[in-house]
C-alpha atoms as a PDB file:
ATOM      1  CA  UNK A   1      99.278 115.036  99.519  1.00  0.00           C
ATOM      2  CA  UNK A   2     100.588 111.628 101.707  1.00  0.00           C
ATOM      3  CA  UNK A   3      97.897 109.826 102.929  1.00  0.00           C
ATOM      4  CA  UNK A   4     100.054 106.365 102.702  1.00  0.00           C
ATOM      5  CA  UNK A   5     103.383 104.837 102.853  1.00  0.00           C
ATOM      6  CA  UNK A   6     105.491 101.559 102.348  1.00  0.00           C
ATOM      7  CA  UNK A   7     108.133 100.426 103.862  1.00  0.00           C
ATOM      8  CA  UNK A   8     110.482  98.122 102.502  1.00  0.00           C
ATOM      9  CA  UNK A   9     111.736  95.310 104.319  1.00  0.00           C
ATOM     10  CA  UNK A  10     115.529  93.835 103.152  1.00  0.00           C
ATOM     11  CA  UNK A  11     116.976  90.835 104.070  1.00  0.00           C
ATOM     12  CA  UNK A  12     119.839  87.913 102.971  1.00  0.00           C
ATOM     13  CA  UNK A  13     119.386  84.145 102.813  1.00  0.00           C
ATOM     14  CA  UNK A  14     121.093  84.193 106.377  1.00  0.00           C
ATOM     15  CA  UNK A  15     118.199  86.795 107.978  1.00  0.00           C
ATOM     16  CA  UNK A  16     115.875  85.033 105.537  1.00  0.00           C
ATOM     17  CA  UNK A  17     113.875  83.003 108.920  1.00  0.00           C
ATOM     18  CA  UNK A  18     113.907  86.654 111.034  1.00  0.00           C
ATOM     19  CA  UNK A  19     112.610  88.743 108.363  1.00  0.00           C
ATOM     20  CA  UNK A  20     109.914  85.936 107.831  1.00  0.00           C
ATOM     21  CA  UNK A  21     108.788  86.005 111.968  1.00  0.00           C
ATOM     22  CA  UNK A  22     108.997  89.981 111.906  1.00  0.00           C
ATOM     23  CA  UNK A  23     106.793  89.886 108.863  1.00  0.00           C
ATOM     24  CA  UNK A  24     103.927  87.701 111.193  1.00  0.00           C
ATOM     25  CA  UNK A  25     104.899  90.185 113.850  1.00  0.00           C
ATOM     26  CA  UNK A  26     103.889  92.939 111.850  1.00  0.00           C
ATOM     27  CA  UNK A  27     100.968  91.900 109.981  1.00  0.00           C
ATOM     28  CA  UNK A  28      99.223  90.422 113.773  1.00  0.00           C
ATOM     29  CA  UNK A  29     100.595  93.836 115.685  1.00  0.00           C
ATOM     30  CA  UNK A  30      99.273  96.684 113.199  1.00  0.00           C
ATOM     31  CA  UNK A  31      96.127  97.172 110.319  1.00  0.00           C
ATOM     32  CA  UNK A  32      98.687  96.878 107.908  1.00  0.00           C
ATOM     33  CA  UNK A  33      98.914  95.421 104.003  1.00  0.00           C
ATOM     34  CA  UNK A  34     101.831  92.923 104.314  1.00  0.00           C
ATOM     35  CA  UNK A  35     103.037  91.823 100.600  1.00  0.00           C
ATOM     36  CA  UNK A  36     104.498  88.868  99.991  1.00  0.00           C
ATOM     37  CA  UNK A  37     108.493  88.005 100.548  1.00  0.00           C
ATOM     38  CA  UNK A  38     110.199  88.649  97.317  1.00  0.00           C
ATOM     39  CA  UNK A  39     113.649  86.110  97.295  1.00  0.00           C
ATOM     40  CA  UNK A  40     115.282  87.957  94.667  1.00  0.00           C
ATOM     41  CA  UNK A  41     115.501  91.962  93.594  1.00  0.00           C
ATOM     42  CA  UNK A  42     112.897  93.582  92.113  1.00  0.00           C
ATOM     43  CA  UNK A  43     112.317  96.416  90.694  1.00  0.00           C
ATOM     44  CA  UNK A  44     114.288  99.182  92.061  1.00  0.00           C
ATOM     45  CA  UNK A  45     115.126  97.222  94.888  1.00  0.00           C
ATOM     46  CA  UNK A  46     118.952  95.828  95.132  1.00  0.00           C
ATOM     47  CA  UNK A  47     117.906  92.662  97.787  1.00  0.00           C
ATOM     48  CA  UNK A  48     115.093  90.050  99.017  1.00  0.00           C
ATOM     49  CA  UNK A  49     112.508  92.015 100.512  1.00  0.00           C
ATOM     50  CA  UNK A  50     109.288  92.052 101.666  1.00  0.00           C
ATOM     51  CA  UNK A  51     106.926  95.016 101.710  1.00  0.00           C
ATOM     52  CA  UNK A  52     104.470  97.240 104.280  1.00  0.00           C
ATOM     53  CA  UNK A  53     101.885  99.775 102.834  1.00  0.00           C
ATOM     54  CA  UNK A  54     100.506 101.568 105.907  1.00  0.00           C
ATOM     55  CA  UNK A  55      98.358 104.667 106.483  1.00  0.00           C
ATOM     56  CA  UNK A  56     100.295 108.823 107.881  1.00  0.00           C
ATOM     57  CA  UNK A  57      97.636 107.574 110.877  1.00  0.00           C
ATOM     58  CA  UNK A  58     100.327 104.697 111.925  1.00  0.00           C
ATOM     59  CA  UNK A  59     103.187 106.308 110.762  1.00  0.00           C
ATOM     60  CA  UNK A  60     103.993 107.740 114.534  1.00  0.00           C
ATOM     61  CA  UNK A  61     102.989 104.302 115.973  1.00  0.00           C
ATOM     62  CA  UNK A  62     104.714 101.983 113.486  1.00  0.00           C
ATOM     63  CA  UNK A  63     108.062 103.407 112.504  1.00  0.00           C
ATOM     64  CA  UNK A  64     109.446 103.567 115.951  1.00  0.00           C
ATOM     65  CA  UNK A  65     108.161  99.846 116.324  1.00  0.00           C
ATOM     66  CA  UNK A  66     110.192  98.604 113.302  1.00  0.00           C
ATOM     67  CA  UNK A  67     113.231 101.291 114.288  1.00  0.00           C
ATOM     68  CA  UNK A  68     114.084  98.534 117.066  1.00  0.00           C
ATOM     69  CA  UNK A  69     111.771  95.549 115.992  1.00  0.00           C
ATOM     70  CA  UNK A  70     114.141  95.189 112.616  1.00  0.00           C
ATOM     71  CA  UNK A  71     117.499  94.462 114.150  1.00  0.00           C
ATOM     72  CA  UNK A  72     119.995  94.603 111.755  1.00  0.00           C
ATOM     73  CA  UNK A  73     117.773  94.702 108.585  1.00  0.00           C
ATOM     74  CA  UNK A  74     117.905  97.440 106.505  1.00  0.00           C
ATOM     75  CA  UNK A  75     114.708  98.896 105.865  1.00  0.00           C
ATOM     76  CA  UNK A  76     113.341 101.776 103.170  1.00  0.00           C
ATOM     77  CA  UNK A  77     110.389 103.767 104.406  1.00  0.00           C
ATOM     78  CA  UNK A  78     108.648 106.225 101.812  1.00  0.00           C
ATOM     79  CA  UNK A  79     105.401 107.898 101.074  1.00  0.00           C
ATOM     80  CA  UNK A  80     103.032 107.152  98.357  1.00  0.00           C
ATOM     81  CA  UNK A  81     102.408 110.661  96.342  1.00  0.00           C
ATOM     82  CA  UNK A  82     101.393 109.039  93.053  1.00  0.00           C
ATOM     83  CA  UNK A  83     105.562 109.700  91.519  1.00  0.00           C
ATOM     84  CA  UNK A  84     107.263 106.704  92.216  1.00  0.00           C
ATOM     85  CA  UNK A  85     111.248 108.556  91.823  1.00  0.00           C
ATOM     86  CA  UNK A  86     110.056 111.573  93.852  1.00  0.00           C
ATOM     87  CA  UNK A  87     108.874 108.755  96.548  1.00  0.00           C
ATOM     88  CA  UNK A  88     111.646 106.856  96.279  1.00  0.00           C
ATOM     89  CA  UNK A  89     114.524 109.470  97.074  1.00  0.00           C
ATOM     90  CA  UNK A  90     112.978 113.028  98.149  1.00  0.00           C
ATOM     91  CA  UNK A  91     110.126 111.422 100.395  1.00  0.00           C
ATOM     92  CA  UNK A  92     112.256 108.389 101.249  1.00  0.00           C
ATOM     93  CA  UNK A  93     114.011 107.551 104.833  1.00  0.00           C
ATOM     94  CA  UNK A  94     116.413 104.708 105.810  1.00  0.00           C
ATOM     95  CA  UNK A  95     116.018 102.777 108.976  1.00  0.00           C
ATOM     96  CA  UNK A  96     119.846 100.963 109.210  1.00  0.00           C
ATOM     97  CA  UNK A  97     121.691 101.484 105.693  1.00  0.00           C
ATOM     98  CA  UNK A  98     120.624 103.131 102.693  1.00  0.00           C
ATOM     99  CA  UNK A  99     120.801 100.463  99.524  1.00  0.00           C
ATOM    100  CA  UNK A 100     121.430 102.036  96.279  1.00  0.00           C
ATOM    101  CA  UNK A 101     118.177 101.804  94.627  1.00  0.00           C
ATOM    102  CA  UNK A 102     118.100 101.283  90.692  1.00  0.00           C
ATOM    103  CA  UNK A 103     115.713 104.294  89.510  1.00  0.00           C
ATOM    104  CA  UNK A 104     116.330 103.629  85.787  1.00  0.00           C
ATOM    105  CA  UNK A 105     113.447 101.512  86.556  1.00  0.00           C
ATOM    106  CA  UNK A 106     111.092 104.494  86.999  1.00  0.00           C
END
């Protein structure tokens, strides 16, 4: 059962400043968990990114939001079942590009 997801936020050093005012934009526009910016990969992740953990309830209202809100960033959206690879490719979308993610880290 999905009762949560995350999205995850990527940016460069030159989208560093607009992924930092869409972050504020977020985190004042929705009841939202906003984690901190991460500068360098980590985890699966290949790029900087910051991460989103909101509830199915604001899944309608906030994806479309951050569909045109995010510009050119590239942005992971999955749900939160309790198995991270199963979240991470079979419950995962891509708003923009799809990164390769490194699962040997699952």
């Amino acid at each position: 059962m999905i009762h949560n997801y995350h999205a995850h936020i990527y940016f460069d050093a030159k989208e560093e400043e607009f992924a930092r005012d869409l972050r504020k934009q977020i985190s004042g526009k929705f009841s939202v968990v906003v984690g901190r910016m991460h500068l360098q990969p980590v985890g699966p992740h290949p790029k900087a990114m910051f991460q989103v953990l909101f509830s199915s309830e604001l899944f309608a209202t906030l994806v479309p939001w951050l569909q045109s809100a995010r510009k050119k960033l590239d942005v992971l959206i999955h749900a939160e079942s309790g198995n991270d690879m199963e979240d991470h490719t079979q419950l995962a979308m891509w708003l923009g590009n799809s990164l390769p993610l490194d699962l040997s880290k699952f």
